[in-house]
Protein backbone atom coordinates (compact mmCIF):
# COMPACT_ATOMS: atom_id res chain seq x y z
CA UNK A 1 -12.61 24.62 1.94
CA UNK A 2 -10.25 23.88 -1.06
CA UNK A 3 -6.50 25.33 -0.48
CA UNK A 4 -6.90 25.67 3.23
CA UNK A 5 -3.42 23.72 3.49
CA UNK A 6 -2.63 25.90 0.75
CA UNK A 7 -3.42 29.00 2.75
CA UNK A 8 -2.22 27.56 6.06
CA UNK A 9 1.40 26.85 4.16
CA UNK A 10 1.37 30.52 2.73
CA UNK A 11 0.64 32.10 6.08
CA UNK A 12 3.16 29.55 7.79
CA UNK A 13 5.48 30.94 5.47
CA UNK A 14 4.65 35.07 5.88
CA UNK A 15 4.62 34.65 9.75
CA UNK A 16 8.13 33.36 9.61
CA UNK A 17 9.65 35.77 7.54
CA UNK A 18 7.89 38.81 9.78
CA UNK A 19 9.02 37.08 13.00
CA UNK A 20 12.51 36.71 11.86
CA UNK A 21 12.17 40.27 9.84
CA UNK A 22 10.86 41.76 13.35
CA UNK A 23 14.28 40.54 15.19
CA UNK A 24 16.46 40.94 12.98
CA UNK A 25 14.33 44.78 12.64
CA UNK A 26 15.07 45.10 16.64
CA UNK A 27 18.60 43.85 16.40
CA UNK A 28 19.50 46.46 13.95
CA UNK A 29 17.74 49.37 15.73
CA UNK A 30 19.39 48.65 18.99
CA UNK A 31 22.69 48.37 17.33
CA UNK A 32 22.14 51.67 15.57
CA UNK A 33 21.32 53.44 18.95
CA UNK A 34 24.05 52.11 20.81
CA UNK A 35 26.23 53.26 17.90
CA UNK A 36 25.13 56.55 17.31
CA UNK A 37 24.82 57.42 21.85
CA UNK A 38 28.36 56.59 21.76
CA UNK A 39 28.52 59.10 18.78
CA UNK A 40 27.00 61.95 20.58
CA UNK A 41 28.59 61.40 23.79
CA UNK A 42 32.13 61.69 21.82
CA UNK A 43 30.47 64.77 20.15
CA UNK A 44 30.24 66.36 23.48
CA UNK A 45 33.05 65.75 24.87
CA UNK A 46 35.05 67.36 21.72
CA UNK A 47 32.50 70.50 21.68
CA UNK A 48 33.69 71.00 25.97
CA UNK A 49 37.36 70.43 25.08
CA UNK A 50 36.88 72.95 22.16
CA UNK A 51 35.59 75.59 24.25
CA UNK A 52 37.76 75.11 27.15
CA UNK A 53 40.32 75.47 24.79
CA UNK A 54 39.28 78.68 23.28
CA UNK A 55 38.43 80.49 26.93
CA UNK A 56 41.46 79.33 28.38
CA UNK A 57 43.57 82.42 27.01
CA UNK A 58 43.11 85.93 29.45
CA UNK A 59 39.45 87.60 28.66
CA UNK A 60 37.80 90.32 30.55
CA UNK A 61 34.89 88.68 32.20
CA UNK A 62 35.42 85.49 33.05
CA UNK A 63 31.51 84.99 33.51
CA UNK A 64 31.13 85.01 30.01
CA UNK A 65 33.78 82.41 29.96
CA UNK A 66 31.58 79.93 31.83
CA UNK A 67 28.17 80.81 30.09
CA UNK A 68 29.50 80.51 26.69
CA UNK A 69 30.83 77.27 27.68
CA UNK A 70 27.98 75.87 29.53
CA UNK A 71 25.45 77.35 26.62
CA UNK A 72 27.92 75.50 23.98
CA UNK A 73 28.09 72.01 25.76
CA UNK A 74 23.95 72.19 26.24
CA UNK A 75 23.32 73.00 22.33
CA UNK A 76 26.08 70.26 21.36
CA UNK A 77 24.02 68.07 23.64
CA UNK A 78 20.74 68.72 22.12
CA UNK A 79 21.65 68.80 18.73
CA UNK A 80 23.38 65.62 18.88
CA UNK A 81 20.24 64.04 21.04
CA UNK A 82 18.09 65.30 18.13
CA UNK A 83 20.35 64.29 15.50
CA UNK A 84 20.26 60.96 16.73
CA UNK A 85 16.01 60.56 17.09
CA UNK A 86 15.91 61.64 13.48
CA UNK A 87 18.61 59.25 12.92
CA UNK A 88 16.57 56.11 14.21
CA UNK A 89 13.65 57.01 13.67
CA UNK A 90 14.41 57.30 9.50
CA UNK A 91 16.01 54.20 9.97
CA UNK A 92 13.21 52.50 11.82
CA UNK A 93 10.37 53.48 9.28
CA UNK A 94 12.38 52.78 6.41
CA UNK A 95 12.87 49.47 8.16
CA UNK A 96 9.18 49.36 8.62
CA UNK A 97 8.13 50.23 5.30
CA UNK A 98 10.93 47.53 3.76
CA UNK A 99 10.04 44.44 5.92
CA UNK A 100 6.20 45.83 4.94
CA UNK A 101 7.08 45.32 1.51
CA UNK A 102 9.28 42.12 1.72
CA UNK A 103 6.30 40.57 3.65
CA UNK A 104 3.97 40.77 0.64
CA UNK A 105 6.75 39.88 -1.77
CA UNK A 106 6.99 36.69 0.61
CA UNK A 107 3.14 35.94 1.04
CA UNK A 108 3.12 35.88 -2.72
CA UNK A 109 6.24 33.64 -3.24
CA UNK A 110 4.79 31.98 -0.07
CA UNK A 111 1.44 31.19 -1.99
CA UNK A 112 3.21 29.88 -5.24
CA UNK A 113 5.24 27.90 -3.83
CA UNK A 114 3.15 26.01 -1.47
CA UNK A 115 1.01 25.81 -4.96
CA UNK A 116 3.63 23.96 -6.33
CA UNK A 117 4.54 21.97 -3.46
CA UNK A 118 0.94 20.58 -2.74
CA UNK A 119 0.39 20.16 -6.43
CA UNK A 120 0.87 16.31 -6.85
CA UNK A 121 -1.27 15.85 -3.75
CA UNK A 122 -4.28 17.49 -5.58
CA UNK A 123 -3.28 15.18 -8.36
CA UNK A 124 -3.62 12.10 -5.77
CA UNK A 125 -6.56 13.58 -4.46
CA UNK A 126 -8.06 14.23 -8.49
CA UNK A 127 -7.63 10.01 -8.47
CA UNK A 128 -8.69 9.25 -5.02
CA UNK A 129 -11.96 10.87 -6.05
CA UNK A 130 -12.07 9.26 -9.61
CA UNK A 131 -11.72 5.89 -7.82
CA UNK A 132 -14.45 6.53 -5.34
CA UNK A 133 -16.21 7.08 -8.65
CA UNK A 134 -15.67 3.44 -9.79
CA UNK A 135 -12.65 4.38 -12.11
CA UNK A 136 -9.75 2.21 -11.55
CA UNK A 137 -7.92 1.97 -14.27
CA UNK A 138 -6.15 5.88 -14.54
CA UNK A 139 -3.06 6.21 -12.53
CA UNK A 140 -1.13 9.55 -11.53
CA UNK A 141 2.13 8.70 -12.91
CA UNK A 142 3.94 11.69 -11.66
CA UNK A 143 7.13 12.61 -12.57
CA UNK A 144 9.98 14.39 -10.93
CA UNK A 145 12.16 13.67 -8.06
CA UNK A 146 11.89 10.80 -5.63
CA UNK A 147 10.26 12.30 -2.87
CA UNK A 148 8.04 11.53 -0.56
CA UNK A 149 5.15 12.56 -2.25
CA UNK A 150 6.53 10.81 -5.30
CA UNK A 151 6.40 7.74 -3.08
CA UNK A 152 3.09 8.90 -2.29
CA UNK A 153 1.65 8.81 -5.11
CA UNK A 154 3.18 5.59 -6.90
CA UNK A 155 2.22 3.99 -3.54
CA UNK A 156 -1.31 5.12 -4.18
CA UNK A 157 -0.92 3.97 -8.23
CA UNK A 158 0.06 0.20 -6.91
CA UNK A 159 -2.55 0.33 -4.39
CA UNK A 160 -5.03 1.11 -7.63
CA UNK A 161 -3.65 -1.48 -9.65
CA UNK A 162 -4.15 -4.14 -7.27
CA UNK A 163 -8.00 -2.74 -5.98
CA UNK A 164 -8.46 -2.80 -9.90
CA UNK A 165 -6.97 -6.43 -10.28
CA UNK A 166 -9.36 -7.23 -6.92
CA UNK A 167 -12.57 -6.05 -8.34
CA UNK A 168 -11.67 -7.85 -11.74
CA UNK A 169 -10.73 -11.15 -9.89
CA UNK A 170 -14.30 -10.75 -7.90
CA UNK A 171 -16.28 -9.87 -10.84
CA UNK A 172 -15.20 -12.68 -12.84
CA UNK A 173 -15.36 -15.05 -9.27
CA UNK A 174 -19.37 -14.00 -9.08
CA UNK A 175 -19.82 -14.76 -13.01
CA UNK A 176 -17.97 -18.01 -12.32
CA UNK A 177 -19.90 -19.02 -9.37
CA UNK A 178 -23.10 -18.20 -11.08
CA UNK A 179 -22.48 -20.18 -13.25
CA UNK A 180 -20.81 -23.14 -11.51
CA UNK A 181 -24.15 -22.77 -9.19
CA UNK A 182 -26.70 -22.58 -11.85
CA UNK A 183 -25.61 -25.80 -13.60
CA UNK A 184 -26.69 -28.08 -10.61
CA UNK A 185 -29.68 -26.48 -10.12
CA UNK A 186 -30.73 -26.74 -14.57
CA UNK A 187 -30.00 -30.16 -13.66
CA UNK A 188 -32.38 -30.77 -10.92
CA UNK A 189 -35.30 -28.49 -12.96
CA UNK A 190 -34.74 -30.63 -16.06
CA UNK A 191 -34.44 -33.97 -14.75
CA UNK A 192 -38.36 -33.02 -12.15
CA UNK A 193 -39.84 -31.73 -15.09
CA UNK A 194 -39.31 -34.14 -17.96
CA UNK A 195 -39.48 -37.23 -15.62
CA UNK A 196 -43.55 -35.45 -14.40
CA UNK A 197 -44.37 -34.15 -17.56
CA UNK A 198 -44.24 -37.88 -18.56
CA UNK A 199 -47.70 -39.67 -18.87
CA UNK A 200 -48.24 -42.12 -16.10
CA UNK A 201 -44.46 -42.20 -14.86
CA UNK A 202 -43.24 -45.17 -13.31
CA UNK A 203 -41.57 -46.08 -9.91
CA UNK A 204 -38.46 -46.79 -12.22
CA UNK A 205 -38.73 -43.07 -14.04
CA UNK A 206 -38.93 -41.75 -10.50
CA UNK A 207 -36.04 -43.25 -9.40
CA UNK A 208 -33.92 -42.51 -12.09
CA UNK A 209 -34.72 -38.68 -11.31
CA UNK A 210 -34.09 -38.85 -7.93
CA UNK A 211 -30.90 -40.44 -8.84
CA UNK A 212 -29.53 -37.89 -10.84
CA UNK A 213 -30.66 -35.15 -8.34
CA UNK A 214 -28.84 -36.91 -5.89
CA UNK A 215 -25.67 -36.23 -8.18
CA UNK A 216 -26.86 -32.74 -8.92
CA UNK A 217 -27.27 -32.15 -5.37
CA UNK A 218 -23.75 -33.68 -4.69
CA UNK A 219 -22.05 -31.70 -7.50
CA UNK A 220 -23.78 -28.21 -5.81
CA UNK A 221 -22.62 -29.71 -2.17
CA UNK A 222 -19.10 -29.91 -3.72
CA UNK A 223 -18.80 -26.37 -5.00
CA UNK A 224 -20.42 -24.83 -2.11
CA UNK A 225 -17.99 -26.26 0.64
CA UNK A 226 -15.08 -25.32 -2.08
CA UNK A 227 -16.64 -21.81 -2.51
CA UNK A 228 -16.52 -21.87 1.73
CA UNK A 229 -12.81 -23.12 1.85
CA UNK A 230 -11.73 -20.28 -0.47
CA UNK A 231 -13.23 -17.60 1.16
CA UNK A 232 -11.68 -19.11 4.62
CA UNK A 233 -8.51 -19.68 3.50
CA UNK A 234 -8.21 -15.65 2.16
CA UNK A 235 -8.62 -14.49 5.84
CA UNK A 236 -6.03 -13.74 7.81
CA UNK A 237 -5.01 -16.80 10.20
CA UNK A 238 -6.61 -16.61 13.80
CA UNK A 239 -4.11 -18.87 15.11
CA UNK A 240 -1.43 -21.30 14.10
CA UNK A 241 -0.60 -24.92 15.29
CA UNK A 242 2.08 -27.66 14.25
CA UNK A 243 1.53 -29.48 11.56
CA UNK A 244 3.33 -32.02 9.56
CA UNK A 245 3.05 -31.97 6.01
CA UNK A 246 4.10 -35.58 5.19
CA UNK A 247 1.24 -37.03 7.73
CA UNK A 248 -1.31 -34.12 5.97
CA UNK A 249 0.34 -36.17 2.16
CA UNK A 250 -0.22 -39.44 3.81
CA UNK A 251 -3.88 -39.02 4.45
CA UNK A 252 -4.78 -37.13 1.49
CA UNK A 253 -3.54 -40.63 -0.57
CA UNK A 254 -5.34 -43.18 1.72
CA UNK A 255 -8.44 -40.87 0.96
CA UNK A 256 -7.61 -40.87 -2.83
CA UNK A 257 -7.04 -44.86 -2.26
CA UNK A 258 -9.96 -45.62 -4.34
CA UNK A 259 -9.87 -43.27 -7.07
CA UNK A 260 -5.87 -44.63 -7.48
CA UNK A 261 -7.08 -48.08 -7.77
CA UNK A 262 -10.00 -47.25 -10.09
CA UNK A 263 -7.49 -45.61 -12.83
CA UNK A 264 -4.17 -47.62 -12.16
CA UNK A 265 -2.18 -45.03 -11.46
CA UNK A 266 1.28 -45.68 -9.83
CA UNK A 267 1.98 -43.68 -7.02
CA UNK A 268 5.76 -42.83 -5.36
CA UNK A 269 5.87 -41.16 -2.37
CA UNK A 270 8.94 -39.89 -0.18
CA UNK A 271 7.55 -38.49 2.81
CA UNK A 272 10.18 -37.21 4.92
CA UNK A 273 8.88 -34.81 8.10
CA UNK A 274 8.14 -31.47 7.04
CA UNK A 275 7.06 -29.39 9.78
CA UNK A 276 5.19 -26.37 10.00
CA UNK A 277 2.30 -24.13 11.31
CA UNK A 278 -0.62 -23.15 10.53
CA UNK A 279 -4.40 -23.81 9.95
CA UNK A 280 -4.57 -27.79 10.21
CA UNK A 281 -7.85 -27.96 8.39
CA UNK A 282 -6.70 -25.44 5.51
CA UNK A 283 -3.59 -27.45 5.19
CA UNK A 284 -4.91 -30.82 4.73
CA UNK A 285 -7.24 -29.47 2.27
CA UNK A 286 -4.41 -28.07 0.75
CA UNK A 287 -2.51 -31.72 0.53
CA UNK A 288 -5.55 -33.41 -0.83
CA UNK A 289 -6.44 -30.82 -3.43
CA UNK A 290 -2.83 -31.29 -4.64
CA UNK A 291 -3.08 -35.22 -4.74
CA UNK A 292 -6.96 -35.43 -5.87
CA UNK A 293 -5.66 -32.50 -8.78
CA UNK A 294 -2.66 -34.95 -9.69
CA UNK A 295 -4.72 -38.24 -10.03
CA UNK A 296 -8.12 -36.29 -11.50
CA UNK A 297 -6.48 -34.87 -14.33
CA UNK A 298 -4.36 -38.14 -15.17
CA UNK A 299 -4.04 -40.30 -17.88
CA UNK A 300 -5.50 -44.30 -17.06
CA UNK A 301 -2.32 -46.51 -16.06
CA UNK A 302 -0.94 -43.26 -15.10
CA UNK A 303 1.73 -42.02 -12.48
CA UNK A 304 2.10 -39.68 -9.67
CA UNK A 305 4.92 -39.05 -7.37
CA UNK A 306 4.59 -37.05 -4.19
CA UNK A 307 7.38 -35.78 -1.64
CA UNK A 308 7.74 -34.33 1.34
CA UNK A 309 10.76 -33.10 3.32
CA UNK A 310 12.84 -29.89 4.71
CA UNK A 311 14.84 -27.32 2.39
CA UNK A 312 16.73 -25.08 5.02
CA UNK A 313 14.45 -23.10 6.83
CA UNK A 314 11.24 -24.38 4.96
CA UNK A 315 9.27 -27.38 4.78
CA UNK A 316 7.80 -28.41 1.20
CA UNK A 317 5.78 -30.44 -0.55
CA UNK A 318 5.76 -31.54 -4.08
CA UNK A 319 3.64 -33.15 -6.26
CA UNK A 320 3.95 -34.00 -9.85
CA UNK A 321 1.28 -36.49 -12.26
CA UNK A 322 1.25 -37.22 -15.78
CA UNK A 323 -1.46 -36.71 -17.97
CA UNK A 324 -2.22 -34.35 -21.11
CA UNK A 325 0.22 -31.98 -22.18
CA UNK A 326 -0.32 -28.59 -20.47
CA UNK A 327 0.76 -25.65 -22.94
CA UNK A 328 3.44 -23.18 -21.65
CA UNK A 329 2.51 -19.65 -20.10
CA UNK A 330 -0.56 -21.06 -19.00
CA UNK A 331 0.49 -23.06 -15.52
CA UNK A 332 0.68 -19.67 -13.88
CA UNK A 333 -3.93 -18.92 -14.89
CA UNK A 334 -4.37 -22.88 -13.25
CA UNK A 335 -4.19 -20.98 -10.12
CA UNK A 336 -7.04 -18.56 -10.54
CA UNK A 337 -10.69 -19.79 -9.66
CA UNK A 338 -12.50 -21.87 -12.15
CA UNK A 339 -10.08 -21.81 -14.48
CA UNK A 340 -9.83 -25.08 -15.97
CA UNK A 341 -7.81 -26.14 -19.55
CA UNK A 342 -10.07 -28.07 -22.50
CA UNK A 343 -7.36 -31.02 -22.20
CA UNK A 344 -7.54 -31.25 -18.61
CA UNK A 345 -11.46 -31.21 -17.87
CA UNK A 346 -12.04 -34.09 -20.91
CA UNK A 347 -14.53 -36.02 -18.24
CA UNK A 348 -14.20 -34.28 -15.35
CA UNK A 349 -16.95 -33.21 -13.19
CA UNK A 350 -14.33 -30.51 -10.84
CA UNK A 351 -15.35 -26.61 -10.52
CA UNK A 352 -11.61 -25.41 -10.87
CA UNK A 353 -11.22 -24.48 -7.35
CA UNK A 354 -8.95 -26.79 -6.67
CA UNK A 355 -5.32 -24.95 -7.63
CA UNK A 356 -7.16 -21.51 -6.91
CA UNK A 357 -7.95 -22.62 -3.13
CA UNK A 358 -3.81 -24.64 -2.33
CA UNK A 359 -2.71 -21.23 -3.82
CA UNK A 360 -5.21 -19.05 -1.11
CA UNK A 361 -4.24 -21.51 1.72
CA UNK A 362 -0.39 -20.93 0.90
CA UNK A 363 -0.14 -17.58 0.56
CA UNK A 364 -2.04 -17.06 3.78
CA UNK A 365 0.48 -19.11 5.44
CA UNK A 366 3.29 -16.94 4.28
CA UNK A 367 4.76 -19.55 1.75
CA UNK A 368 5.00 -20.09 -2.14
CA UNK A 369 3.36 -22.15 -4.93
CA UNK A 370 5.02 -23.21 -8.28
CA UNK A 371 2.93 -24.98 -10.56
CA UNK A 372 5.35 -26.42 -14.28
CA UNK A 373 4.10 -28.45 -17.43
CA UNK A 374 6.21 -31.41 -18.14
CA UNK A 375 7.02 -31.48 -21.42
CA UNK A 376 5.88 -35.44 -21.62
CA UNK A 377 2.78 -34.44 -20.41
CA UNK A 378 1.41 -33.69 -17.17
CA UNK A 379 2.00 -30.93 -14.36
CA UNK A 380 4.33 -30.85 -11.26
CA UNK A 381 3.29 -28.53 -8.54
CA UNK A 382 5.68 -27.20 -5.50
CA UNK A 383 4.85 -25.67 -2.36
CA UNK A 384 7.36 -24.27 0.18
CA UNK A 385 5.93 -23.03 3.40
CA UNK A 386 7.51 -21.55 6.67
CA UNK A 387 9.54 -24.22 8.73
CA UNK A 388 8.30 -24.75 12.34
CA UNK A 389 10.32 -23.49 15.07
CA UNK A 390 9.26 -25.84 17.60
């Protein structure tokens, strides 16, 4: 029910104050009895010295000397003994009836301030539910000292701002991909139904279709397993193994051999060991998407230069092309899926995964990805991942 911590703080707080009221209450009380028994016991002892003195001198009946002082001790005896019940018992029901009083006062004081105190966590609660909701974008911002709900609740405002930056990045992904997927697929429908809704179609029209399915079918192929290494890559790694990033660079060029050839591009490469560990197959797709990104989006008779190597306690790998002019504050988007520049994509049949999956595969390995336009043209790209220790 709503306040129950509320109530269980306010009752928490009245059942300490009576517990500590009721000893402090005893305390007192046995104090006060000790205090006022030794009081009547003096008492006593003056009234017996009083009347011995008084019944010392001659008399006639010495009798009456005795009873008079016996009668006198016993009334100074009761008197006191009843002096001192009235005595404590005033001072225990005025104790009663103040610790009564103080323990409302503090159930009250007890209730606001647990009010207060459990106030931003009803405010964290408030957004929790307007989250569950679907509403991401209000934060609690609260104000006041750092405390620990304070951290509380602007560790619940970044945890909002990156679920929010999540659902954005996956909404836009699944429009993307749509997308990316449905253009393969117009392909294919176009190319069947023109080529059959031609009169007597030839052997040649047929082939021509199937020929440019074939590419459709490749382009879909492409995306798919690029779609597949993305979602891989974000996972959390099973298991890690040595790998060297210079012999990763090394294959990812002889692959690229023929597209290297086809455009002329001059490639340097200083590939110095560079080990580390991690997924081997998420890594070497992580080398070629860096060397097939640097000679797709090139310029004919072109360059790239690729190295490899150690920097302290990490192992990196760098890789920079020329090509078009990339325009500054815009190097840091290249990394987000399917995002792809005008001046970059001039020809190019790529889904803009490539950037978007080396950044998934580093991060997952615990390292770092730099990406900077050249202001000749072109784009260098640098990625520093955790040194092996073996």
């Amino acid at each position: 029910m709503p306040g129950t911590v509320r109530l269980r703080l306010t009752l928490l707080y009245a059942g300490l104050f009576l517990a500590s009221g009721a000893v402090l209450l005893a305390f007192t009380y046995g104090l006060a009895a000790e205090r006022i028994t030794s009081s009547n016991a003096s008492q006593i002892i003056d009234a017996k010295r009083q009347c011995e003195t008084v019944w010392s001198s001659p008399v006639p009946d010495s009798s009456s000397v005795e009873k008079c002082r016996i009668a006198l001790i016993g009334a100074a005896h009761a008197a006191a003994a009843r002096q001192a019940n009235d005595a404590l018992h005033s001072l225990l029901m005025a104790s009663a009836v103040a610790l009564a009083g103080m323990a409302v006062l503090s159930t009250v004081l007890g209730w606001l301030v647990a009010g207060r105190v459990l106030a931003p966590l009803q405010a964290i609660t408030a957004a929790a539910r307007r989250a569950s909701d679907g509403t991401l974008s209000e934060r609690i911002a609260l104000h006041g000292p750092r405390d620990e709900l304070k951290q509380l609740a602007d560790t619940f405002d970044e945890m909002l701002g990156r679920l929010d930056a999540a659902f954005a990045s996956q909404r836009r992904f699944v429009a993307n991909a749509s997308h990316e997927l449905g253009t393969p697929l117009t392909i294919m429908r176009t190319a069947i139904e023109v080529t059959l809704a031609k009169p007597g179609h030839t052997i040649e029209q047929l082939e021509d279709m199937a020929a440019e399915v074939g590419r459709a079918i490749d382009q879909a192929e492409r995306l798919i397993e690029a779609l597949l290494t993305l979602a891989r890559s974000d996972r959390a790694l099973d298991a890690r193994e040595p790998v060297d990033l210079a012999t990763a660079t090394e294959d990812a060029l002889d692959a690229a051999a023929g597209a290297i050839a086809a455009s002329g591009i001059q490639v340097d490469a200083w590939l110095q060991p560079a080990p580390t560990a991690g997924d081997t197959v998420l890594l070497e797709r992580m080398a070629a998407n860096l060397v097939d990104n640097a000679v797709r989006h090139n310029v004919a008779g072109g360059w790239v230069s690729v190295a490899t190597g150690e920097r302290g306690k990490c192992a990196f790998l760098d890789v920079a092309n020329g090509g078009p002019v990339v325009p500054p504050g815009v190097t840091e988007s290249l990394f987000e899926p399917f995002r792809r520049l005008d001046e970059r994509t001039a020809g190019d049949d790529g889904h803009g995964l490539g950037l978007a999956i080396v950044h998934s595969v580093v991060t997952s390995h615990g390292g770092v990805v730099a990406a900077r336009g050249r202001p000749a043209g072109g784009l260098e790209v640098s990625v520093t991942l955790p040194r092996s220790q073996d």
